[in-house]
Each structure stands twice: as structure tokens, then as C-alpha cells.
C-alpha atoms as a PDB file:
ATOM      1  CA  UNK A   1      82.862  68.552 123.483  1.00  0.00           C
ATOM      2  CA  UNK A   2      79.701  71.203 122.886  1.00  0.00           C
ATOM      3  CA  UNK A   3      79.822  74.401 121.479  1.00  0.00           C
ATOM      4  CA  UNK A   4      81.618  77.495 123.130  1.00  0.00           C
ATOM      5  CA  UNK A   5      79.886  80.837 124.762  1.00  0.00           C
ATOM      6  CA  UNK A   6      81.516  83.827 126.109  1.00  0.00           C
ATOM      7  CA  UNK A   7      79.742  85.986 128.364  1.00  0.00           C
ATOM      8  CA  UNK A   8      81.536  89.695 128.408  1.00  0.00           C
ATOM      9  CA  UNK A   9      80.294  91.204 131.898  1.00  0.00           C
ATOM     10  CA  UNK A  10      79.630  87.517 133.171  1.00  0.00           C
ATOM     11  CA  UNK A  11      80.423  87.714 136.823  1.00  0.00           C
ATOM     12  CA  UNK A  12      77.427  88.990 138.304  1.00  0.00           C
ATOM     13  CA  UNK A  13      73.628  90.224 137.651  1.00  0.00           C
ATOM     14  CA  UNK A  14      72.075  89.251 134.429  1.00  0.00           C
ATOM     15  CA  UNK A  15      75.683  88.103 132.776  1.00  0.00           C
ATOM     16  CA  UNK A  16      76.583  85.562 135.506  1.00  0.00           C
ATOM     17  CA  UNK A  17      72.931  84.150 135.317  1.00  0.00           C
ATOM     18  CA  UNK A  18      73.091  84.026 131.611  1.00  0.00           C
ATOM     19  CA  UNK A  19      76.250  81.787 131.883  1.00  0.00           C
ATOM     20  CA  UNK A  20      74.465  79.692 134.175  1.00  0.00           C
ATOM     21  CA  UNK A  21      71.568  78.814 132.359  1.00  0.00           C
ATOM     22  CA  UNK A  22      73.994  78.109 129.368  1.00  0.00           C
ATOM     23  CA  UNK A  23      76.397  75.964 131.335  1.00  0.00           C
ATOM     24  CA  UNK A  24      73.104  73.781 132.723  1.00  0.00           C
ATOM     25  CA  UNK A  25      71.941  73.233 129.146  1.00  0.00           C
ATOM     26  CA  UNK A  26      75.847  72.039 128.155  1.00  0.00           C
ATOM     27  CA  UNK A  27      77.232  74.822 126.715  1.00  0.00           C
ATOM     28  CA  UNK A  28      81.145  74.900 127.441  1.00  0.00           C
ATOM     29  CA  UNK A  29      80.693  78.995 129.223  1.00  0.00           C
ATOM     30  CA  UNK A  30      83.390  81.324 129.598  1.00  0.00           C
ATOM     31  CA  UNK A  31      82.971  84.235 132.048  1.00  0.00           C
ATOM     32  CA  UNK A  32      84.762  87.434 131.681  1.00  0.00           C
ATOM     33  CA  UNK A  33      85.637  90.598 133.860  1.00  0.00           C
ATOM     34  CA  UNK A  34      87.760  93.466 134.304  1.00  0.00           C
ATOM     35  CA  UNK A  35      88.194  92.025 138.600  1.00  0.00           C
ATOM     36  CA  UNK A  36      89.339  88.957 139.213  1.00  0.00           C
ATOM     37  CA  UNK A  37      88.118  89.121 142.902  1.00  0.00           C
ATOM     38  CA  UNK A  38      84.594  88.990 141.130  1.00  0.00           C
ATOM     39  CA  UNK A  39      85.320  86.479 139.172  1.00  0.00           C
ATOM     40  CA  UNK A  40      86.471  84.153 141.723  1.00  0.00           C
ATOM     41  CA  UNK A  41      82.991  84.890 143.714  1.00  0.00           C
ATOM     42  CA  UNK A  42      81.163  83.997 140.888  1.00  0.00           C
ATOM     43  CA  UNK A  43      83.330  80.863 140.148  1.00  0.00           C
ATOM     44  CA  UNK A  44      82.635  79.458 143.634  1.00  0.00           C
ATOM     45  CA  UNK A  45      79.015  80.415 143.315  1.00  0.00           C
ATOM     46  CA  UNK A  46      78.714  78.356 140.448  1.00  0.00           C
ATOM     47  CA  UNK A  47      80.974  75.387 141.989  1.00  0.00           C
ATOM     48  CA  UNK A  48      78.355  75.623 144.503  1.00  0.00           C
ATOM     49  CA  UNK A  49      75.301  74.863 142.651  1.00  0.00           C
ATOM     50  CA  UNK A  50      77.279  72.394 140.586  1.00  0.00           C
ATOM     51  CA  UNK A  51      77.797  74.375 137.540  1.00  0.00           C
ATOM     52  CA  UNK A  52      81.289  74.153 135.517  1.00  0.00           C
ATOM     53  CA  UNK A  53      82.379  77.604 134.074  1.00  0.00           C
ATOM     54  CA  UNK A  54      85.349  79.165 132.863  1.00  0.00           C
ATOM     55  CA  UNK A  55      86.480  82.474 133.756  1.00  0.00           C
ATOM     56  CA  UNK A  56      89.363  84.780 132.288  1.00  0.00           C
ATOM     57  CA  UNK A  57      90.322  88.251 133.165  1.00  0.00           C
ATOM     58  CA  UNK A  58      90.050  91.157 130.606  1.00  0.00           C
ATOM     59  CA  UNK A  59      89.005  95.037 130.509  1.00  0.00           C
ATOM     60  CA  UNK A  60      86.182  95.234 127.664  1.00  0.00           C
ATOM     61  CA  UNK A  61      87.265  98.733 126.945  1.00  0.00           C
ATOM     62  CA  UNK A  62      90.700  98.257 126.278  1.00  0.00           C
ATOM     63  CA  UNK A  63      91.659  97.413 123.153  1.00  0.00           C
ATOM     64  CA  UNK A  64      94.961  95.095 123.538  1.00  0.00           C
ATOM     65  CA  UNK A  65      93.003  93.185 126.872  1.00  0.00           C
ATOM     66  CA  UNK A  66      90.362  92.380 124.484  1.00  0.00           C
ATOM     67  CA  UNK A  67      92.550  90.971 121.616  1.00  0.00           C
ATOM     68  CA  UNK A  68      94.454  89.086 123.916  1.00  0.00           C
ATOM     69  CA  UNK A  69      91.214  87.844 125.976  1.00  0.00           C
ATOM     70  CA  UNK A  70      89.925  86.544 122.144  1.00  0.00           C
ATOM     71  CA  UNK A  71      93.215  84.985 120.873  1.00  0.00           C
ATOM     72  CA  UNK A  72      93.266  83.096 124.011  1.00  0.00           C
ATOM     73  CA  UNK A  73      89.428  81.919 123.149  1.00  0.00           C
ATOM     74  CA  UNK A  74      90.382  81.127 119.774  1.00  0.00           C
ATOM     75  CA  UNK A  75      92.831  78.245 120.744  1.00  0.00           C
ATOM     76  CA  UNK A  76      90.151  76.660 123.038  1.00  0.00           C
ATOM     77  CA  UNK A  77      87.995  75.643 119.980  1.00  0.00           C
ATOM     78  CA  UNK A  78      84.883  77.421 117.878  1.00  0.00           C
ATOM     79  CA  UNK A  79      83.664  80.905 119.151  1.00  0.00           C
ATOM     80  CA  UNK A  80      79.797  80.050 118.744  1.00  0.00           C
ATOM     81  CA  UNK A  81      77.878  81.990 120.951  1.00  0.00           C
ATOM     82  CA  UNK A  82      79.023  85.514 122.284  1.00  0.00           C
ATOM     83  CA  UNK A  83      77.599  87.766 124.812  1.00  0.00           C
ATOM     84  CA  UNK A  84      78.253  91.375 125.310  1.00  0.00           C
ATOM     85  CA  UNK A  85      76.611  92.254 128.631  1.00  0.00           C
ATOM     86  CA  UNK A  86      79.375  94.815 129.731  1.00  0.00           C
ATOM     87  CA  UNK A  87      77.181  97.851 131.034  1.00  0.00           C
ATOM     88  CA  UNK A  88      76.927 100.709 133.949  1.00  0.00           C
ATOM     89  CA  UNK A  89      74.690 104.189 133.821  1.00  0.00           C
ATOM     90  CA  UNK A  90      76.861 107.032 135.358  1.00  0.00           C
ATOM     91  CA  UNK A  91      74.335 109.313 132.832  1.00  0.00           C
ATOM     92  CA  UNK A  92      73.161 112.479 134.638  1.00  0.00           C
ATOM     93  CA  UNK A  93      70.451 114.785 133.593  1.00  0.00           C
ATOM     94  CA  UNK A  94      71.776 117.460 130.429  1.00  0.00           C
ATOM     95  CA  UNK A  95      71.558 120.213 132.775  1.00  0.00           C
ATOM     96  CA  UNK A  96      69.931 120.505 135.763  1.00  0.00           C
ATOM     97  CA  UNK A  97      69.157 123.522 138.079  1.00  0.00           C
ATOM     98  CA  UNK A  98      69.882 123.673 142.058  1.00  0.00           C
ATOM     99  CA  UNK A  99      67.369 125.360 144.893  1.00  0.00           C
ATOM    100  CA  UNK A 100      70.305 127.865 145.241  1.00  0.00           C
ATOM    101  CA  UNK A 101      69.884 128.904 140.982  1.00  0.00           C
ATOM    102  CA  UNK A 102      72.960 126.891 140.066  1.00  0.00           C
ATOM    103  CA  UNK A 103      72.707 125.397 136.765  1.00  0.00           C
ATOM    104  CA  UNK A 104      74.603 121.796 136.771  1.00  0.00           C
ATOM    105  CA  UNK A 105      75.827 120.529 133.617  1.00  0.00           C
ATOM    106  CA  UNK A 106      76.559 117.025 132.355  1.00  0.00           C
ATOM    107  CA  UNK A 107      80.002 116.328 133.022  1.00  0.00           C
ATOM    108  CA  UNK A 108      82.541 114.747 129.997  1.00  0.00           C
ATOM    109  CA  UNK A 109      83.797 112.629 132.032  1.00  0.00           C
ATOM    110  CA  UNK A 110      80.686 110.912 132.951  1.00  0.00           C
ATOM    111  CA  UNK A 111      79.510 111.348 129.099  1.00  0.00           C
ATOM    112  CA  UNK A 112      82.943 109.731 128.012  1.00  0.00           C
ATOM    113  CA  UNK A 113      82.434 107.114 130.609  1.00  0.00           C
ATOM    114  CA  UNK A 114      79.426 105.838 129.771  1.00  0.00           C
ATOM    115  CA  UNK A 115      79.937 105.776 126.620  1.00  0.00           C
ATOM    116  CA  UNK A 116      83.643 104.297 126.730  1.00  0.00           C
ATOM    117  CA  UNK A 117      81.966 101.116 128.957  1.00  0.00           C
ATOM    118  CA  UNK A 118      78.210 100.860 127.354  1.00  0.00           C
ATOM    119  CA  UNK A 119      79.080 101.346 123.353  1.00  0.00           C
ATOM    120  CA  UNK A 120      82.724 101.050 122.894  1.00  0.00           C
ATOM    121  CA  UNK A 121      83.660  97.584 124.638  1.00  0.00           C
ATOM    122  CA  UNK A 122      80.721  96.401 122.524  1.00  0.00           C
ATOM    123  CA  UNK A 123      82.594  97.362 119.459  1.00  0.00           C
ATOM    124  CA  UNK A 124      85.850  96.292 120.748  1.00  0.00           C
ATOM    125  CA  UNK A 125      84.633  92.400 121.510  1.00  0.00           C
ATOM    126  CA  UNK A 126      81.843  92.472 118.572  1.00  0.00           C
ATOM    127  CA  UNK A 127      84.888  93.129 115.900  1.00  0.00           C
ATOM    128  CA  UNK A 128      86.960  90.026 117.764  1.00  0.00           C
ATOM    129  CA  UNK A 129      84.075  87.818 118.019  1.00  0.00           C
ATOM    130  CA  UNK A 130      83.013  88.584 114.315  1.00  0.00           C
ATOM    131  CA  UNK A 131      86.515  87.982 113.388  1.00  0.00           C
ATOM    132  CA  UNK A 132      87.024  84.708 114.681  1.00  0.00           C
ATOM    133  CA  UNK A 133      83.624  83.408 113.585  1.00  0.00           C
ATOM    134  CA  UNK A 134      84.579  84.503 110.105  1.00  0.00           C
ATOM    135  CA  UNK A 135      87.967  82.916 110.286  1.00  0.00           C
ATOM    136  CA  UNK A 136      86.989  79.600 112.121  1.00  0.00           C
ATOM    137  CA  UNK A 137      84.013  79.539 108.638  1.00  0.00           C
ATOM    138  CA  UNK A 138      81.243  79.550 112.167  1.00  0.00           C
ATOM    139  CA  UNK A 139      77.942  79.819 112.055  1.00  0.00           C
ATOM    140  CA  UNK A 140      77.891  81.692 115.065  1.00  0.00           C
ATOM    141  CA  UNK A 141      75.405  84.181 117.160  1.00  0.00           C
ATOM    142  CA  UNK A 142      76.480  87.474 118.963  1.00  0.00           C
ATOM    143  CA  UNK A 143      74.167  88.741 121.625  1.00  0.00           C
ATOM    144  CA  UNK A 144      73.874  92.364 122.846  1.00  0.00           C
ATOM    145  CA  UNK A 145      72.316  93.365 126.044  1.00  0.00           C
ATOM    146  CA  UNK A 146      70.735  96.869 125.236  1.00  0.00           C
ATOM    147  CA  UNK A 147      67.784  98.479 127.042  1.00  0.00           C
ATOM    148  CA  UNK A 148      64.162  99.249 126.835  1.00  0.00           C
ATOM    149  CA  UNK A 149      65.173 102.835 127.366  1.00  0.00           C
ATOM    150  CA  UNK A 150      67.290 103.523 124.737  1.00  0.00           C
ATOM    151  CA  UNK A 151      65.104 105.414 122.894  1.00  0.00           C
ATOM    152  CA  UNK A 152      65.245 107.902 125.305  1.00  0.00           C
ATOM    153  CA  UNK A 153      64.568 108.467 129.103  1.00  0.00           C
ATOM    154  CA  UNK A 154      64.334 111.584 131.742  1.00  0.00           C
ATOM    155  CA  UNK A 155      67.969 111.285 133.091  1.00  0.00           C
ATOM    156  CA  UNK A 156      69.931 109.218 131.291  1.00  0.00           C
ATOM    157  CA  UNK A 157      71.171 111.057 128.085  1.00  0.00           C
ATOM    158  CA  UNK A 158      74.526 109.132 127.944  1.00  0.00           C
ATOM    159  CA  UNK A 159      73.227 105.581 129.057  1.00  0.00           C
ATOM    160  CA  UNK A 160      70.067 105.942 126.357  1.00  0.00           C
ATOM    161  CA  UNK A 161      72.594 106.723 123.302  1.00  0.00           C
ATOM    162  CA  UNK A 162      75.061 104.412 124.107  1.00  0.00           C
ATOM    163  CA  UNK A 163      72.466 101.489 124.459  1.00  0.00           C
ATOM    164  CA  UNK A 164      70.868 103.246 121.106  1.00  0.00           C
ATOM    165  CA  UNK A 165      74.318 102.871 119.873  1.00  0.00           C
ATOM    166  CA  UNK A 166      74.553  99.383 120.065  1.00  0.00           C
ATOM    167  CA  UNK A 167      71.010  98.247 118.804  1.00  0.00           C
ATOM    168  CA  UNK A 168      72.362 100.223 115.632  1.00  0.00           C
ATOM    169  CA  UNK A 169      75.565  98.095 115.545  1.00  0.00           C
ATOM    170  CA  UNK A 170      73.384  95.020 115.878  1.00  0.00           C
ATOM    171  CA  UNK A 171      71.639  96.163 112.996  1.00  0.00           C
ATOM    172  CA  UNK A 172      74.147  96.876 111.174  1.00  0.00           C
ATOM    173  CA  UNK A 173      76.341  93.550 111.972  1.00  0.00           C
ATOM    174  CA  UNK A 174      73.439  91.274 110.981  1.00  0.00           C
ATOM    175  CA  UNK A 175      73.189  92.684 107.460  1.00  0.00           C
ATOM    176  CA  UNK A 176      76.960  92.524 107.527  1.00  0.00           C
ATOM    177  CA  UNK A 177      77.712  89.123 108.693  1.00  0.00           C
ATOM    178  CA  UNK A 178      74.517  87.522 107.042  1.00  0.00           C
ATOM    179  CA  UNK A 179      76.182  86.095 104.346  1.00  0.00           C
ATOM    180  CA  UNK A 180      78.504  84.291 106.634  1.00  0.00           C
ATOM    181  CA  UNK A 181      75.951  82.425 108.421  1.00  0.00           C
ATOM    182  CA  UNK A 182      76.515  84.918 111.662  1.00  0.00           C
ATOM    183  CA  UNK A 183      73.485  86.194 113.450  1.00  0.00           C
ATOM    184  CA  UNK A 184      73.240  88.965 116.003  1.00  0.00           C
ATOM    185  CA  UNK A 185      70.583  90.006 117.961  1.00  0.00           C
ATOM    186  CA  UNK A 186      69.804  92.498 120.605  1.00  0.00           C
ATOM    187  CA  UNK A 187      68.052  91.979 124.368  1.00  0.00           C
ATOM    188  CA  UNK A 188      66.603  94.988 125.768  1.00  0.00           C
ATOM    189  CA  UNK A 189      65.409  94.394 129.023  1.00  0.00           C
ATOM    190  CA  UNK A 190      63.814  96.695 131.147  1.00  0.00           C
ATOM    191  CA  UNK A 191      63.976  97.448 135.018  1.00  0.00           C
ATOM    192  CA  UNK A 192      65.918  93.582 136.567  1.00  0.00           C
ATOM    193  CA  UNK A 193      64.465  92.586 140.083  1.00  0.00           C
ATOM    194  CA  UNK A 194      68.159  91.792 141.382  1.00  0.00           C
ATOM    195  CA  UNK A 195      70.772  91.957 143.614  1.00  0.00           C
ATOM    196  CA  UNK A 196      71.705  95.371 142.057  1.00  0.00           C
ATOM    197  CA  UNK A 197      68.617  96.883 142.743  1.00  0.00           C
ATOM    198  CA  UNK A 198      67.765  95.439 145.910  1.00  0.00           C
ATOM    199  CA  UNK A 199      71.152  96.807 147.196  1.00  0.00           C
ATOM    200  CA  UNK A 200      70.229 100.329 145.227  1.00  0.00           C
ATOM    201  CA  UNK A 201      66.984  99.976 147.151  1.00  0.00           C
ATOM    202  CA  UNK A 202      68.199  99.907 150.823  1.00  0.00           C
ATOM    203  CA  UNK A 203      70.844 102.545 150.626  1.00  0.00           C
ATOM    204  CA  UNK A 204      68.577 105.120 149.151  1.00  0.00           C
ATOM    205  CA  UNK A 205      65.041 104.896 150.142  1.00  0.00           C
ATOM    206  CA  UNK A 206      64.451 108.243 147.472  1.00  0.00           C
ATOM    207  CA  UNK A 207      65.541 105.308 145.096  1.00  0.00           C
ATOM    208  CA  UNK A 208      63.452 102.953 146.680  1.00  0.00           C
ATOM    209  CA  UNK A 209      59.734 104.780 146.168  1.00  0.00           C
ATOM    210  CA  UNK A 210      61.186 105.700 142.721  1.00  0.00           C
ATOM    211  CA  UNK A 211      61.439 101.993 141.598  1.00  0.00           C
ATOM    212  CA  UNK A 212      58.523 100.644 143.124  1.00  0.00           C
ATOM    213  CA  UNK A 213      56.360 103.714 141.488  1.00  0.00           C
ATOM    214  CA  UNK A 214      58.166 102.307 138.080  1.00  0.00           C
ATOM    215  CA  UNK A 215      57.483  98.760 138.991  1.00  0.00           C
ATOM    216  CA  UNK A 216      53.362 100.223 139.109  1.00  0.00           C
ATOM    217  CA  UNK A 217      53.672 101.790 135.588  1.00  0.00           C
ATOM    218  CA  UNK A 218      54.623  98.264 133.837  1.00  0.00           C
ATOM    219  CA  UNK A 219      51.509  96.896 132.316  1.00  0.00           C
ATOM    220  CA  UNK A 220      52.587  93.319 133.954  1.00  0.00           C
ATOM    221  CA  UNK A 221      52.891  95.170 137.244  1.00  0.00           C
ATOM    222  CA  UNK A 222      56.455  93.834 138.069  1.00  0.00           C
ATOM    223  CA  UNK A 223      59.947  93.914 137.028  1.00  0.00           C
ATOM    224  CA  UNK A 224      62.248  91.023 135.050  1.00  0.00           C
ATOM    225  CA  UNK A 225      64.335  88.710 136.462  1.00  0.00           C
ATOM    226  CA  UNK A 226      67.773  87.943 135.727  1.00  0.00           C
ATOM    227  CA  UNK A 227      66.720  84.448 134.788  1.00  0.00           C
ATOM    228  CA  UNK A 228      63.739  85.502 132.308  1.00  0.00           C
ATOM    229  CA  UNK A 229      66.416  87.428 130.594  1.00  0.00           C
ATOM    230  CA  UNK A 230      68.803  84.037 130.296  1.00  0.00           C
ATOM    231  CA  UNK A 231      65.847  82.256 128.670  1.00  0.00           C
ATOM    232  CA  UNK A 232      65.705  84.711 126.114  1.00  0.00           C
ATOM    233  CA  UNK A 233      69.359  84.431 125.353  1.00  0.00           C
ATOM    234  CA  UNK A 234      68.886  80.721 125.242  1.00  0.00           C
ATOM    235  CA  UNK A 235      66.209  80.847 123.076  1.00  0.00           C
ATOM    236  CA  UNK A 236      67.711  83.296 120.705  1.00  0.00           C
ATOM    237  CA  UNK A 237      71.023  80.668 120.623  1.00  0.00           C
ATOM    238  CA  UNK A 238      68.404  78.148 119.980  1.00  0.00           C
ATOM    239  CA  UNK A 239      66.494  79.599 116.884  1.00  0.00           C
ATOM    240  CA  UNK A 240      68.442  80.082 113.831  1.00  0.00           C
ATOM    241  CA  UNK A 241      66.310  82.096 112.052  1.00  0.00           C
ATOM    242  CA  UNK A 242      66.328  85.377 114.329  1.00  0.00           C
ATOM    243  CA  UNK A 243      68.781  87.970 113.403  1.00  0.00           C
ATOM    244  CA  UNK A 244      69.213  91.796 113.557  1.00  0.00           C
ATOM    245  CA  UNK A 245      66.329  92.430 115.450  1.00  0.00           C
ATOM    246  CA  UNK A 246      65.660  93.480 118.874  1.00  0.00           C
ATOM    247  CA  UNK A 247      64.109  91.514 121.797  1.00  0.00           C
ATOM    248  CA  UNK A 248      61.914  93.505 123.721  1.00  0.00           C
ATOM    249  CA  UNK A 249      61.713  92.438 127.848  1.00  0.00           C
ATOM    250  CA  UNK A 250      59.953  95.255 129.260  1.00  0.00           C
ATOM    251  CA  UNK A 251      56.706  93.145 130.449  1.00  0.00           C
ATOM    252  CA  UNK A 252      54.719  95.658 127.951  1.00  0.00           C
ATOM    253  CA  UNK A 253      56.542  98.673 128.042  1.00  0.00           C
ATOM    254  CA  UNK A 254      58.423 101.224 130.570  1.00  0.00           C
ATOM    255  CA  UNK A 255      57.077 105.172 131.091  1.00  0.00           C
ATOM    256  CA  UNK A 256      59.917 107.496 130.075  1.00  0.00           C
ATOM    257  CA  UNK A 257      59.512 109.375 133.419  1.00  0.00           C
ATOM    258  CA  UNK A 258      58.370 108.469 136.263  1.00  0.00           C
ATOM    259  CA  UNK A 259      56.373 110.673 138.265  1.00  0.00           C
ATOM    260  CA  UNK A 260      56.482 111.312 141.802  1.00  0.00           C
ATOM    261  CA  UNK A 261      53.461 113.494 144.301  1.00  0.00           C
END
């Protein structure tokens, strides 16, 4: 049969190819997303290239969707391998102040927002996961995708402490679930040379120079790709002795600002 992995925020980017990888080394993958129209692309993407995966529609930050999405799982078989990838930076600067003197302050509701998708669906689908693992007596992993920002970064006050958020949860779950025989372990990749940002790139050309500046400032001199960071979930499936620690994939480290002449 093989073991079981759910990938929360598996339809596209680094979640989709992280359920690839899995599904080509025989791991029975299950995709999930708040749109169904994105799961179907990725479905047929995958049918494609020849790769089986399972997809099911659920909201990450809702709190019935998610125990409903995880009951479901739980009837398939063992919960052994779950990934939270569930992200999206609507952070703005904490204040900011216009050519015309008018001082612009983080909004709530993008605060809230962030927050709500970044920190709070990882809570929501780390407590199910845990749950199950601890019911079905499996020695299972749990795998956040944080940042190499999250310690802080010109910009992005609400992204940084939601992503801080969850390498603390991570933390705090592997001393937790220890005992069990449950591991959990953070990613934190950096910038990801991807769809995403080649799309970011050609509608804003400000954007553009601002990336490739960053991509200068990385010791390696170039940015992830979505497949590096599927390896490292793989190999972090793979090793049973890593737990509450993070993963840094920031090809030697990422400036907190970058600047621009």
C-alpha cells in the first residue's frame, strides 16, 4: 500500500512540487486547497507527467473544513507524513510616509490576514495531524514551510511573525510529541525561482530589478528551486533522527533589505 502524505497548500509552487517528488518515490500523496479549479490544474498536470495524486478540497483556516478534510484522511489509512505549506505575504511596511507627507499605516485587515492564512491554518491542521498520529499509535513527521526571513525583514512585519510563529510551534510540537515517536521539523526557504515570481517579475518591472538585486546578495548568487526544496522534505521524511529543528535553504543567507541606487 505505502505510507500516506498530505500536502496542505499542494496545488501549485513549492507544495504541488513537493507532492510530486513524494508521489515519484511511492508515497500514496494527497493534495489540498481552498479552489478546486486549482486543484483540478494540478491534477491533470500530474496525470500528465504520469504521477498519481489525490486531491481534496478544504480551507486551511477554517476550523470545521479542516476537521472534516482530516476525518476524511483518517479513514484512508495512517497519517504519516504531513505538510503545511499554506502561505501568502499581504505584509506592508508598519508605517510608511507618502511624497505628499501622508503617513500610511499597516492596515488590520492585512495584519489579521496574514496572520489568519500564514500561522493559524498551521495550527488548525498541525492539532488534526498530531491528533490522528497519536490516535492511529504513528510514528509520523509534520513538516512546516517557514522562511529565511522570519527573523525579521524591511517590509514584511506580518509575514516575518507569522512565519516566526510557526518555527516556535515546531519547536514546541517536537518536544511535545517526542515521546510519541512524532517528529516535526521546519523548512525555511528563501527567495523560490518559480512560476510565482516569474509572473511577479513581468507585471512589475520595479519588482523585477528588486529581485534580481536580491538574487546578487545570496552568497550562491541565485535563488532555490521548487524542487531543491522537495528534496529537503524528502530527506527530512527519510531521516528519523531530525526533529524540532529548522532547515535552513537560503543558499548562505538573505540581506534583510535590499538596497536599491
Amino acid at each position: 500500500m505505502g505510507k500516506n502524505a498530505v500536502v496542505i497548500g499542494g496545488s501549485k509552487g513549492i507544495g504541488f512540487a513537493i507532492a510530486c517528488k513524494l508521489a515519484l518515490k511511492k508515497w500514496n500523496v494527497t493534495i489540498v486547497s481552498s479552489r478546486k479549479e486549482n486543484l483540478d490544474k494540478a491534477r491533470e498536470i500530474a496525470k500528465k507527467n504520469e504521477i498519481n495524486i489525490n486531491v481534496e478540497v478544504a480551507d486551511a483556516t477554517n476550523e470545521d473544513s479542516i476537521k472534516n478534510l482530516f476525518l476524511k484522511l483518517k479513514k484512508q489509512g495512517t497519517l504519516d507524513l504531513c505538510i503545511n505549506c499554506v502561505g501568502k505575504n499581504l505584509s506592508q511596511k508598519l508605517v510608511k510616509k507618502t511624497k505628499d507627507g501622508e503617513i500610511l499605516l499597516h492596515s488590520l485587515e492585512a495584519w489579521k490576514n496574514t496572520i489568519d492564512i500564514n500561522l493559524n491554518s498551521v495550527f488548525l491542521c498541525g492539532r488534526e495531524e498530531a491528533g490522528i498520529m497519536l490516535e492511529q499509535n504513528a510514528q509520523g513527521t509534520i513538516v512546516n514551510i517557514v522562511t529565511a526571513v522570519r527573523n525579521g525583514a524591511y517590509g514584511q512585519s506580518a509575514y516575518t511573525a507569522a512565519k516566526a510563529g510557526v518555527t516556535s510551534l515546531t519547536r514546541t510540537w517536537a518536544l511535545e510529541l517526542a515521546k510519541y515517536g512524532i517528529r516535526c521539523v521546519a523548512i525555511a526557504p528563501g527567495a523560490i525561482e518559480g512560476e510565482a515570481l516569474i509572473n511577479a517579475c513581468k507585471k512589475d518591472e520595479r519588482h523585477k530589478i528588486y529581485m534580481d538585486k536580491l538574487r546578487e546578495q545570496i552568497p550562491l548568487g541565485r535563488f532555490a528551486s521548487e524542487s531543491e526544496v522537495a528534496d529537503t522534505v524528502c530527506f527530512v521524511a527519510q531521516n528519523q533522527y531530525i526533529t524540532g529543528t529548522v532547515i535552513e535553504l537560503d543558499g548562505g543567507g538573505l540581506p534583510p533589505k535590499v538596497f536599491l541606487k
